[in-house]
N, C-alpha and C. Protein backbone atom coordinates (compact mmCIF):
# COMPACT_ATOMS: atom_id res chain seq x y z
N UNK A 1 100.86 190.87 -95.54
CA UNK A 1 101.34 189.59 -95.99
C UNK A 1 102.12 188.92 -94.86
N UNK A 2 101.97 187.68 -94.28
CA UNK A 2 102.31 186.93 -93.10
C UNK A 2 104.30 186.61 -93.75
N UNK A 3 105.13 186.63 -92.31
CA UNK A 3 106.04 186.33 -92.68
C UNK A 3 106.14 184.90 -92.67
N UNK A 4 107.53 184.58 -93.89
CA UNK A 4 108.05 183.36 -93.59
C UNK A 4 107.91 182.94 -92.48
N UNK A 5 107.53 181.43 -92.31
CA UNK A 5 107.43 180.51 -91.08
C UNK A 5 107.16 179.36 -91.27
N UNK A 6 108.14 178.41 -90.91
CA UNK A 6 108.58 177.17 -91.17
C UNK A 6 108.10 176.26 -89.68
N UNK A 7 107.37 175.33 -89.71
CA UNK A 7 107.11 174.17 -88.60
C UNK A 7 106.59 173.19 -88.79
N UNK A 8 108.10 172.11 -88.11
CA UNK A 8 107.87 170.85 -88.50
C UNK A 8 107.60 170.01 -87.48
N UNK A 9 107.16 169.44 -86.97
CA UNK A 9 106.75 168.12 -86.23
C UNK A 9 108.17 167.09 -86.10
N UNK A 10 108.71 166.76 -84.99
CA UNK A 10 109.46 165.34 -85.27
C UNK A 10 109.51 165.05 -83.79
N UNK A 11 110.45 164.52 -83.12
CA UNK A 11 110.57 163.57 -82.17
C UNK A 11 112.34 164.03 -81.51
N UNK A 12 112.67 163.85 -80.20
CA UNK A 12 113.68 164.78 -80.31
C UNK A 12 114.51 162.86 -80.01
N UNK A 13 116.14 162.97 -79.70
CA UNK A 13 116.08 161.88 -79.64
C UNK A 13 115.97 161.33 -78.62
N UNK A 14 115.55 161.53 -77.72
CA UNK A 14 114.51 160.47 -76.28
C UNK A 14 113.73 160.13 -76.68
N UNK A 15 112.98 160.22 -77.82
CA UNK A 15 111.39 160.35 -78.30
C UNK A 15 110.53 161.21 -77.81
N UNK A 16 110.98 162.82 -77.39
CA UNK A 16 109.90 163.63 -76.60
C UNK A 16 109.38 164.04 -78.14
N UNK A 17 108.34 164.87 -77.75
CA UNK A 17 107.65 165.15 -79.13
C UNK A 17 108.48 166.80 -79.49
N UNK A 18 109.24 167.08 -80.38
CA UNK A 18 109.56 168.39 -80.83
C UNK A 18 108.65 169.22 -82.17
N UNK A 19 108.50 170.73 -81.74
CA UNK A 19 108.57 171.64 -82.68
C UNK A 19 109.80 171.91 -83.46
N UNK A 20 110.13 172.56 -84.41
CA UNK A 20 111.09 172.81 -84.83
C UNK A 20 110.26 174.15 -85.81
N UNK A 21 111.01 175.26 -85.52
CA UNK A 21 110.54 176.26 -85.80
C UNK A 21 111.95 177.10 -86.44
N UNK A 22 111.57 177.88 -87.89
CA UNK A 22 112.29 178.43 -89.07
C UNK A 22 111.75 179.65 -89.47
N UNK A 23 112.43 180.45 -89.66
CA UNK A 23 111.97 181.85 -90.50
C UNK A 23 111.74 183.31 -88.95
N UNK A 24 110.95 183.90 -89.20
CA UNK A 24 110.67 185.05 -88.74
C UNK A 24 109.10 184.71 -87.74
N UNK A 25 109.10 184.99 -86.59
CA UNK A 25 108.10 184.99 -85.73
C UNK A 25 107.74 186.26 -85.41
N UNK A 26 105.88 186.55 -86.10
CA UNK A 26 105.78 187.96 -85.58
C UNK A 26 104.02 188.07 -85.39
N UNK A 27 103.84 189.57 -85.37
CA UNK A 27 102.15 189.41 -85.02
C UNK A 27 101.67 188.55 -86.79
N UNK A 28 102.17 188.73 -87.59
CA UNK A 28 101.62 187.93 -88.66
C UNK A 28 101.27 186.51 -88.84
N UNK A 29 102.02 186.23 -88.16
CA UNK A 29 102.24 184.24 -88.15
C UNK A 29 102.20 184.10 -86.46
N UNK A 30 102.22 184.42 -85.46
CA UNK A 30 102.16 184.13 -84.69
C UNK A 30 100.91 183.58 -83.85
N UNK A 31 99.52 183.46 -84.63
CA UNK A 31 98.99 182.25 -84.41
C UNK A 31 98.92 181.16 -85.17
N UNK A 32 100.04 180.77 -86.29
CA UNK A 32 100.08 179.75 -86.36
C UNK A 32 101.06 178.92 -86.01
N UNK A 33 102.44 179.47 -85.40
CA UNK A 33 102.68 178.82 -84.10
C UNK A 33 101.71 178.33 -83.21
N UNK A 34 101.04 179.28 -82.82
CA UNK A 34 100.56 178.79 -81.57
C UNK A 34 99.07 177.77 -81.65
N UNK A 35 98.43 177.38 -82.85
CA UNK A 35 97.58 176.20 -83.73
C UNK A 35 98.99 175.02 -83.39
N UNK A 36 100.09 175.63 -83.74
CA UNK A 36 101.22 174.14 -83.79
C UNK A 36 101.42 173.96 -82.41
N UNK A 37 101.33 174.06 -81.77
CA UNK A 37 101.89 174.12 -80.18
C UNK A 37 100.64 173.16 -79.95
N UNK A 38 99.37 174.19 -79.65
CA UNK A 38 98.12 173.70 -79.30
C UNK A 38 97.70 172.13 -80.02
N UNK A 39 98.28 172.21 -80.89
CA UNK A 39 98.16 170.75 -81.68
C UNK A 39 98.52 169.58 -80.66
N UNK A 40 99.40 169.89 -80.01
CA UNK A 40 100.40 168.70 -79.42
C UNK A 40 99.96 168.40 -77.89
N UNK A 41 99.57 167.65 -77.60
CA UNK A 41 99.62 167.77 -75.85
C UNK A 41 100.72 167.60 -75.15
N UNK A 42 100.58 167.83 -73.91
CA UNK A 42 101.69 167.43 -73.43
C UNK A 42 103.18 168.19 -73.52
N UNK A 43 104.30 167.73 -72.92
CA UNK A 43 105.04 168.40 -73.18
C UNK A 43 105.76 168.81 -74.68
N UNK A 44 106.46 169.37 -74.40
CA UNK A 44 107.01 170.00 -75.75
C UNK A 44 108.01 170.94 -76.09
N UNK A 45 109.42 170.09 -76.65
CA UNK A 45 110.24 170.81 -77.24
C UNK A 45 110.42 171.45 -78.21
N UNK A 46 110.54 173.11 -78.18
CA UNK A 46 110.29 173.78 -79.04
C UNK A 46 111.99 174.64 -79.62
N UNK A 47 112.27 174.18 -80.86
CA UNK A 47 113.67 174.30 -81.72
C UNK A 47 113.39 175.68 -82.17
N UNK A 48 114.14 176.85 -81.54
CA UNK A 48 114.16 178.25 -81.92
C UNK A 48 115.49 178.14 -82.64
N UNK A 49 116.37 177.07 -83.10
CA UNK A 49 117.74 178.03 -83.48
C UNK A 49 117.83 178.24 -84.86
N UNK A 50 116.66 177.73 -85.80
CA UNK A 50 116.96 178.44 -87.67
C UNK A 50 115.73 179.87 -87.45
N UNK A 51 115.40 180.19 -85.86
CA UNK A 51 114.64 181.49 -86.00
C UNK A 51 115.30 183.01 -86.18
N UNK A 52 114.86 183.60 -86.59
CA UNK A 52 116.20 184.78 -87.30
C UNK A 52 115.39 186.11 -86.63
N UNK A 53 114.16 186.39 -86.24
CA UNK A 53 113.12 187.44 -85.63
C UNK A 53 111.80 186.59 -84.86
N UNK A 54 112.13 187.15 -83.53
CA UNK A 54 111.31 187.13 -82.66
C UNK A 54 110.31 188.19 -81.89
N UNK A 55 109.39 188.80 -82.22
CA UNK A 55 108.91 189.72 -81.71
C UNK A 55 107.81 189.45 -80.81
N UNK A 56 107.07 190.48 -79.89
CA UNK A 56 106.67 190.36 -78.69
C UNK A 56 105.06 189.35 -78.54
N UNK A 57 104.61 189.36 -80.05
CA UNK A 57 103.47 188.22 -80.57
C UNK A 57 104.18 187.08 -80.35
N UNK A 58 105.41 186.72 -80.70
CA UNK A 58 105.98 185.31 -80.81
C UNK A 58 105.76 184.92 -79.28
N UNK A 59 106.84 185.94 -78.86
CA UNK A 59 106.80 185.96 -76.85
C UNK A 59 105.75 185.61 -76.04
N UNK A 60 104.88 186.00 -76.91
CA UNK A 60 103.26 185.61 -75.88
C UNK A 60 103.02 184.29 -75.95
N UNK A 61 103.02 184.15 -77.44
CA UNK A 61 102.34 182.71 -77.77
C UNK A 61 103.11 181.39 -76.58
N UNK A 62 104.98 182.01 -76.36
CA UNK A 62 105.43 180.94 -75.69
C UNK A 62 104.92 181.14 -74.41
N UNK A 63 104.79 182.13 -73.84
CA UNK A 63 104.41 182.60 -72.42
C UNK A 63 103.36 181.57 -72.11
N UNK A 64 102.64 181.52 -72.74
CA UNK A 64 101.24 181.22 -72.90
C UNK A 64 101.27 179.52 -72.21
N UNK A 65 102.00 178.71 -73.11
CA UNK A 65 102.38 177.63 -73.14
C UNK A 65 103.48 177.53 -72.18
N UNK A 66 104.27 177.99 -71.68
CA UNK A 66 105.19 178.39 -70.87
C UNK A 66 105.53 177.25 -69.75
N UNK A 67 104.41 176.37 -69.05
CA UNK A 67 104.43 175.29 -68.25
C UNK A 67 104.67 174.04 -68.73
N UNK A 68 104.79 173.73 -70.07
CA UNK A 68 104.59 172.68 -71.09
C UNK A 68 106.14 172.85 -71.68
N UNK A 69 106.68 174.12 -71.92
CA UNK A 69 107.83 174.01 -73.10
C UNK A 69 108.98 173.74 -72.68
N UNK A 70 109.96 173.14 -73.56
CA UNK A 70 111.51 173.39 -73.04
C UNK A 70 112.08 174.47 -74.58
N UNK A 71 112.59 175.03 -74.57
CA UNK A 71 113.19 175.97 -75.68
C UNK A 71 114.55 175.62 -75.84
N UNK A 72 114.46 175.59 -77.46
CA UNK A 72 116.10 175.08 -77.82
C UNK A 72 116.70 176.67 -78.45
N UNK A 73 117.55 177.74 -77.97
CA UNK A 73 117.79 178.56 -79.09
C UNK A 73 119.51 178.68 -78.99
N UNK A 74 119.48 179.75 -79.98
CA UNK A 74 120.79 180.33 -80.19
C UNK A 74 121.23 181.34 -79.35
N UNK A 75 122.56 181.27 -79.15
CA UNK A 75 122.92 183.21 -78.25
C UNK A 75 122.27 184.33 -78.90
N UNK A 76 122.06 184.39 -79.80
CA UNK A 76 121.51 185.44 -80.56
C UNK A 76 120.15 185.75 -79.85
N UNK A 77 119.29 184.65 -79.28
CA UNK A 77 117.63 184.88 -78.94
C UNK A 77 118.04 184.88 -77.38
N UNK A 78 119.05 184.63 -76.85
CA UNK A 78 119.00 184.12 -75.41
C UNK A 78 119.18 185.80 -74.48
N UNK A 79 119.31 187.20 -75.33
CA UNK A 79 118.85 188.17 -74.68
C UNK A 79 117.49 188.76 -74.88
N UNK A 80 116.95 188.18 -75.67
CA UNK A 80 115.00 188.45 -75.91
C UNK A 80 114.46 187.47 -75.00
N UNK A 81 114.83 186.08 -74.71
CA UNK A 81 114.12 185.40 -73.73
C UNK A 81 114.63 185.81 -72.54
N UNK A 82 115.89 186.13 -72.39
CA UNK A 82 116.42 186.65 -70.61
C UNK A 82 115.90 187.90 -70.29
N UNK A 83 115.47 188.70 -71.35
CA UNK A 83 114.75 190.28 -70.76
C UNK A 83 113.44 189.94 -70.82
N UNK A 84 112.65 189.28 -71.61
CA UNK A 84 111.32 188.91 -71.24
C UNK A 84 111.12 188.32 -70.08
N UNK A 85 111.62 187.85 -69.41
CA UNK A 85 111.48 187.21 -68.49
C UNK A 85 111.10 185.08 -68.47
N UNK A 86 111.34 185.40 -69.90
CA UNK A 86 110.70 183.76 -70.26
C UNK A 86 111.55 182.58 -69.79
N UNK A 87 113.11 182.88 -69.68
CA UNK A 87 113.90 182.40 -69.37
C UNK A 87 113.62 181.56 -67.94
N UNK A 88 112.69 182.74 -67.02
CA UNK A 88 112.69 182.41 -65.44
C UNK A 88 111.51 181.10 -65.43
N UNK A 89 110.93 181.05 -66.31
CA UNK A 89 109.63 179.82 -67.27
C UNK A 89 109.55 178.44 -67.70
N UNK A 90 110.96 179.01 -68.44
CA UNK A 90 110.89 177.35 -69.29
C UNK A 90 112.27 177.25 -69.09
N UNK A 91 112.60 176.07 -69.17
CA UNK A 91 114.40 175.84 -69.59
C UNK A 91 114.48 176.39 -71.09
N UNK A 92 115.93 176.41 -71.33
CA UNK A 92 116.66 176.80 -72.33
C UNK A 92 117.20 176.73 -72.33
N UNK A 93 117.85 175.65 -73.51
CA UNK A 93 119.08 175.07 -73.83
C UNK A 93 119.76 175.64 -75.31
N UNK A 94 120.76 176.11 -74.94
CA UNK A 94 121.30 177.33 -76.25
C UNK A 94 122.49 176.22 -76.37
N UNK A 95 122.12 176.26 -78.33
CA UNK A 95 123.04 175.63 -78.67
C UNK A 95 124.05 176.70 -79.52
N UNK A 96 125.50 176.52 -79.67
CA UNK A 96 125.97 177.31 -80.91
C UNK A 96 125.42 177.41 -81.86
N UNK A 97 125.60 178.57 -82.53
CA UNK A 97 125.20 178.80 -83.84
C UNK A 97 125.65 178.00 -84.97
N UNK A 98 126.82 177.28 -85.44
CA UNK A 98 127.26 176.61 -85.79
C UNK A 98 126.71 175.05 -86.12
N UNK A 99 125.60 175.01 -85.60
CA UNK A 99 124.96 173.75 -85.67
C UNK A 99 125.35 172.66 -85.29
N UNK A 100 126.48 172.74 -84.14
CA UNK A 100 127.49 170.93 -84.10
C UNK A 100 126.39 170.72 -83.02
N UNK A 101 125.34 170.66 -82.43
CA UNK A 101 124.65 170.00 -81.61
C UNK A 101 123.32 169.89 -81.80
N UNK A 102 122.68 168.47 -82.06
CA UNK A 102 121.36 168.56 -82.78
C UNK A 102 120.29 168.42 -81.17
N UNK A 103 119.53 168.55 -81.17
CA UNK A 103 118.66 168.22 -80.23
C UNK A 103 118.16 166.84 -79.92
């Protein structure tokens, strides 16, 4: 049974085009992230901070896309992207957990 996974489409406020991504990322759902990604051309901000599990399916899918993304997450994800090496890839902009900063 695929985990929870939440993705919405919006606009960040420059007007770049954003993902916004919710729930658990794993080999279950992790191509339909990556159908949502592939959807979009161009660049693309991708909102990790209502993500709660990231596993090494999720990791690929961004790898993958990796020249295209900017990543929004929490401290909580910012030692899974700094040991993957994804960090050295895309920017990443970690917001508090607390939510006082919207994208």
């Amino acid at each position: 049974m695929p985990t929870q996974l939440t993705l919405t489409h919006g606009r960040t406020t420059d007007g770049g085009t954003l993902l916004t991504v919710a729930g658990e990322i794993d080999m279950s759902n992790s191509t339909t992230l990556a159908d949502a990604i592939d959807a979009v051309p161009g660049p693309l901000v991708v909102d990790l901070t209502d993500v709660e599990y990231l596993d090494s399916a999720g990791l690929n899918v961004l790898f993958v896309h990796a020249e295209r993304l900017e990543l929004i997450a929490t401290p909580l994800l910012q030692p899974v992207l700094t040991v993957s090496g994804l960090t050295r890839l895309v920017d990443v902009r970690l917001l508090p957990t607390d939510g006082s900063t919207t994208p």
